[in-house]
C-alpha atoms as a PDB file:
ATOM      1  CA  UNK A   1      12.318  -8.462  -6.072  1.00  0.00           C
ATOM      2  CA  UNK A   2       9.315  -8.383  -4.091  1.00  0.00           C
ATOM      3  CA  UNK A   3       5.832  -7.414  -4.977  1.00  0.00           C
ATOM      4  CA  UNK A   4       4.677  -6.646  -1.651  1.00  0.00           C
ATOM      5  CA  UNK A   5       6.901  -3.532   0.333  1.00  0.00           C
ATOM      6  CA  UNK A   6       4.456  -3.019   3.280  1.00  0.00           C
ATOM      7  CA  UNK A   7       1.697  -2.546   4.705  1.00  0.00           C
ATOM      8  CA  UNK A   8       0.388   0.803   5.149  1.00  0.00           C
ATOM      9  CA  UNK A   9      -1.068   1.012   8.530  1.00  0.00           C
ATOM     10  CA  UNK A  10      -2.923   4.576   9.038  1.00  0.00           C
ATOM     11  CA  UNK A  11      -6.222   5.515  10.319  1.00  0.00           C
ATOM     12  CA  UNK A  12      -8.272   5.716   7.721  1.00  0.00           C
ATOM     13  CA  UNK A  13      -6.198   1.902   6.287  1.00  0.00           C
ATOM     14  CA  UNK A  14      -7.177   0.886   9.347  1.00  0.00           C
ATOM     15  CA  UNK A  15     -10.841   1.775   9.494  1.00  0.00           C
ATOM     16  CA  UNK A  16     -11.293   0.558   5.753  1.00  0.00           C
ATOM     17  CA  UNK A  17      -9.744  -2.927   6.949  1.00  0.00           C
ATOM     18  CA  UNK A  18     -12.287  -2.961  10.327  1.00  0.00           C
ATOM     19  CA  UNK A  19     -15.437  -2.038   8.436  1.00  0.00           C
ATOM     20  CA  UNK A  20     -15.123  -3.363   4.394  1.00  0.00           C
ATOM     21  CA  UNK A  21     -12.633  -6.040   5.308  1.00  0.00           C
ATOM     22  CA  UNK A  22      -9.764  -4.365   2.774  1.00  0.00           C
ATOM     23  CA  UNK A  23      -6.361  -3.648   3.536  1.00  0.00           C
ATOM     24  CA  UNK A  24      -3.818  -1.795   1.987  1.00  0.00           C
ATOM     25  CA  UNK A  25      -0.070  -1.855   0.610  1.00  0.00           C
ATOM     26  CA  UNK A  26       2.046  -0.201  -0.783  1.00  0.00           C
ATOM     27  CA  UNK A  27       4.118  -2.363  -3.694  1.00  0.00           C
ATOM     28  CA  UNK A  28       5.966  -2.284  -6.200  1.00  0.00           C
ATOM     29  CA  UNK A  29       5.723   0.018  -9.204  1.00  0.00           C
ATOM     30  CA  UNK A  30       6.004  -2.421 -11.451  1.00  0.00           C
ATOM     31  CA  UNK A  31       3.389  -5.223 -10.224  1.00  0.00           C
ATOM     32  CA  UNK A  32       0.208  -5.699 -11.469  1.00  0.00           C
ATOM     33  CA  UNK A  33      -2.651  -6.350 -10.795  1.00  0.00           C
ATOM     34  CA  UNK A  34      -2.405 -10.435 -10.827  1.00  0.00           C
ATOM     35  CA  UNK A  35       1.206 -10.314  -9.535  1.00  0.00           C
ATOM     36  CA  UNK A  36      -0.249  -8.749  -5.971  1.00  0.00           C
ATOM     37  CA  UNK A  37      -3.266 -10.881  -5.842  1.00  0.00           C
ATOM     38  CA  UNK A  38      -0.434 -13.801  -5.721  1.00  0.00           C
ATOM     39  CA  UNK A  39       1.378 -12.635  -3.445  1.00  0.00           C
ATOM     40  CA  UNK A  40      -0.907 -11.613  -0.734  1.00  0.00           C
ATOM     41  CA  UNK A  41      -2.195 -14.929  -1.442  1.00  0.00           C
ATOM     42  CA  UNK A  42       0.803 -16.648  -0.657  1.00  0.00           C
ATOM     43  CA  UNK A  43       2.029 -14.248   2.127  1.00  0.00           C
ATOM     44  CA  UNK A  44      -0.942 -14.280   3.963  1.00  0.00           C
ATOM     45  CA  UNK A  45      -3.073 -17.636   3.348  1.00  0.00           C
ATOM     46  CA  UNK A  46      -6.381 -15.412   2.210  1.00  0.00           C
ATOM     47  CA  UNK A  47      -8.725 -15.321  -1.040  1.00  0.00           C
ATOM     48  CA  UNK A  48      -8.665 -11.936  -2.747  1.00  0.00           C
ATOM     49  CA  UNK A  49     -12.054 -10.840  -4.590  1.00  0.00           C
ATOM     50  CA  UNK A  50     -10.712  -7.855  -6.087  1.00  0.00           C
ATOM     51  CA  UNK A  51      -7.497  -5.061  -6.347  1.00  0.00           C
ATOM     52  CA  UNK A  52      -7.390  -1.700  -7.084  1.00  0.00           C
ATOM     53  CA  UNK A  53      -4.033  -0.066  -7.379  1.00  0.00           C
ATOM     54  CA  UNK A  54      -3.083   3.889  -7.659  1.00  0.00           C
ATOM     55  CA  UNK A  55       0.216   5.221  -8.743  1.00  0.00           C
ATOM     56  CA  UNK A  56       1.283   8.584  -6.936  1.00  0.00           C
ATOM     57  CA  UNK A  57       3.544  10.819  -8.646  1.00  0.00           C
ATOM     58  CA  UNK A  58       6.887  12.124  -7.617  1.00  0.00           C
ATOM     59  CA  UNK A  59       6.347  15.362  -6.177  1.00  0.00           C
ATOM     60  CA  UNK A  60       8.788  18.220  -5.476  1.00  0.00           C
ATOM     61  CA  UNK A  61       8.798  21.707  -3.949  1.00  0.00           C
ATOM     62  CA  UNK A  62      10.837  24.379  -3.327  1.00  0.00           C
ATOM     63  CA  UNK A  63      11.416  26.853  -0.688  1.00  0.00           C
ATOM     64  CA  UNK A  64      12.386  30.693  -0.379  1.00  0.00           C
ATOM     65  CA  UNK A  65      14.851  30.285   2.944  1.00  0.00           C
ATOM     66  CA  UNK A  66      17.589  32.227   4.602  1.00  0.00           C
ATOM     67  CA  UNK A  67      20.083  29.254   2.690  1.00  0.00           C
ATOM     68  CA  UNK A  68      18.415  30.392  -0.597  1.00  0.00           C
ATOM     69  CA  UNK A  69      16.486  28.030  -2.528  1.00  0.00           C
ATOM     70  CA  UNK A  70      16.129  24.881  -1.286  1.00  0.00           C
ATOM     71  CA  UNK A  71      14.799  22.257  -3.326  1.00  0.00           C
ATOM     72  CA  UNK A  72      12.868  18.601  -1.962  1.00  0.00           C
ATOM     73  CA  UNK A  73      11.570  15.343  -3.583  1.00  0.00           C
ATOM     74  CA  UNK A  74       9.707  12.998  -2.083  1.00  0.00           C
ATOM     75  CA  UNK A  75       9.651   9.664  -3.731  1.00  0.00           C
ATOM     76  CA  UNK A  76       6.538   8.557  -5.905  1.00  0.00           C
ATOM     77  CA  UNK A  77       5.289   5.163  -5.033  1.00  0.00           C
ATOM     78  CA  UNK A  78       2.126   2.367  -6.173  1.00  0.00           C
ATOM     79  CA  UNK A  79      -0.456   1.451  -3.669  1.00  0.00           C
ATOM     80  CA  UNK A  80      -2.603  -1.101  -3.726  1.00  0.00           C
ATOM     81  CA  UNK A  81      -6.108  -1.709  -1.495  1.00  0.00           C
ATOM     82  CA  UNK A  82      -6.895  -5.075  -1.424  1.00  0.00           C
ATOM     83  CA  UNK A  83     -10.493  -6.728  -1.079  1.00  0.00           C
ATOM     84  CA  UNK A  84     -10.301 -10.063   1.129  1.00  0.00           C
ATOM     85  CA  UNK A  85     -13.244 -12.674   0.784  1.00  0.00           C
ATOM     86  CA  UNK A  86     -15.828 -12.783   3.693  1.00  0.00           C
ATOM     87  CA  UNK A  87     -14.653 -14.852   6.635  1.00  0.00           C
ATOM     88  CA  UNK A  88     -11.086 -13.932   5.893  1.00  0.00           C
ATOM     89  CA  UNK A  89      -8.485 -11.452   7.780  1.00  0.00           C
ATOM     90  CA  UNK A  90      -5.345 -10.445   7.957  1.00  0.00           C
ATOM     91  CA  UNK A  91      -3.833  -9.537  11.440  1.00  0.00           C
ATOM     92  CA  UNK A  92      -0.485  -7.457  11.237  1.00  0.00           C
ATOM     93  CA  UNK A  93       0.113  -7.414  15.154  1.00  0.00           C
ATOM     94  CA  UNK A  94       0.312 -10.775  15.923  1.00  0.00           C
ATOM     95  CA  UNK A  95       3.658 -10.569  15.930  1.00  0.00           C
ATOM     96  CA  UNK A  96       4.570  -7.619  17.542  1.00  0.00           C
END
C-alpha cells in the first residue's frame, strides 16, 4: 500500500506551497511521520525539513426530508503538510 494518496490542490494548499514553500497530501491513515518523509523523498527527489500530519474524523449527518430520514457519512481521512528545504519545489502540472 501506498503512503502517499494525493495531493491536495486547493487555494489556500496552493498559496501555502507559493509563499512558505509547503505542500500538502493527503495519506494514509496509518503512515507516520518518517514513513511520508520517505516517500515524498523518493517520489519527488526533494529534502523535507519537517511534517505535520492531522487526522480528520468521520463525520455524519442526518436530514429531516420528504423520504424521511436520510442519513450521510463522509469518509475520515490523514493529511499531511509537508515543509520542503529552501531551493527545492515540487511542480504537480508538469505533466498535465
Amino acid at each position: 500500500m501506498s503512503v502517499l494518496i494525493k495531493p491536495i490542490i486547493t487555494e489556500k494548499a496552493t498559496n501555502d506551497s507559493e509563499l512558505f514553500n509547503r505542500f500538502t497530501f493527503v495519506v494514509a491513515k496509518n503512515a507516520n511521520k518518517l514513513e511520508i518523509k520517505d516517500a515524498v523523498e523518493s517520489a519527488y527527489g526533494v529534502s523535507i525539513l519537517s511534517v505535520k500530519t492531522l487526522n480528520y474524523p468521520i463525520q455524519r449527518n442526518t436530514k429531516f426530508t420528504k423520504k424521511g430520514l436520510v442519513t450521510g457519512i463522509k469518509s475520515g481521512y490523514k493529511k499531511a503538510i509537508v515543509q520542503l528545504a529552501e531551493g527545492d519545489s515540487i511542480d504537480f502540472y508538469n505533466n498535465i
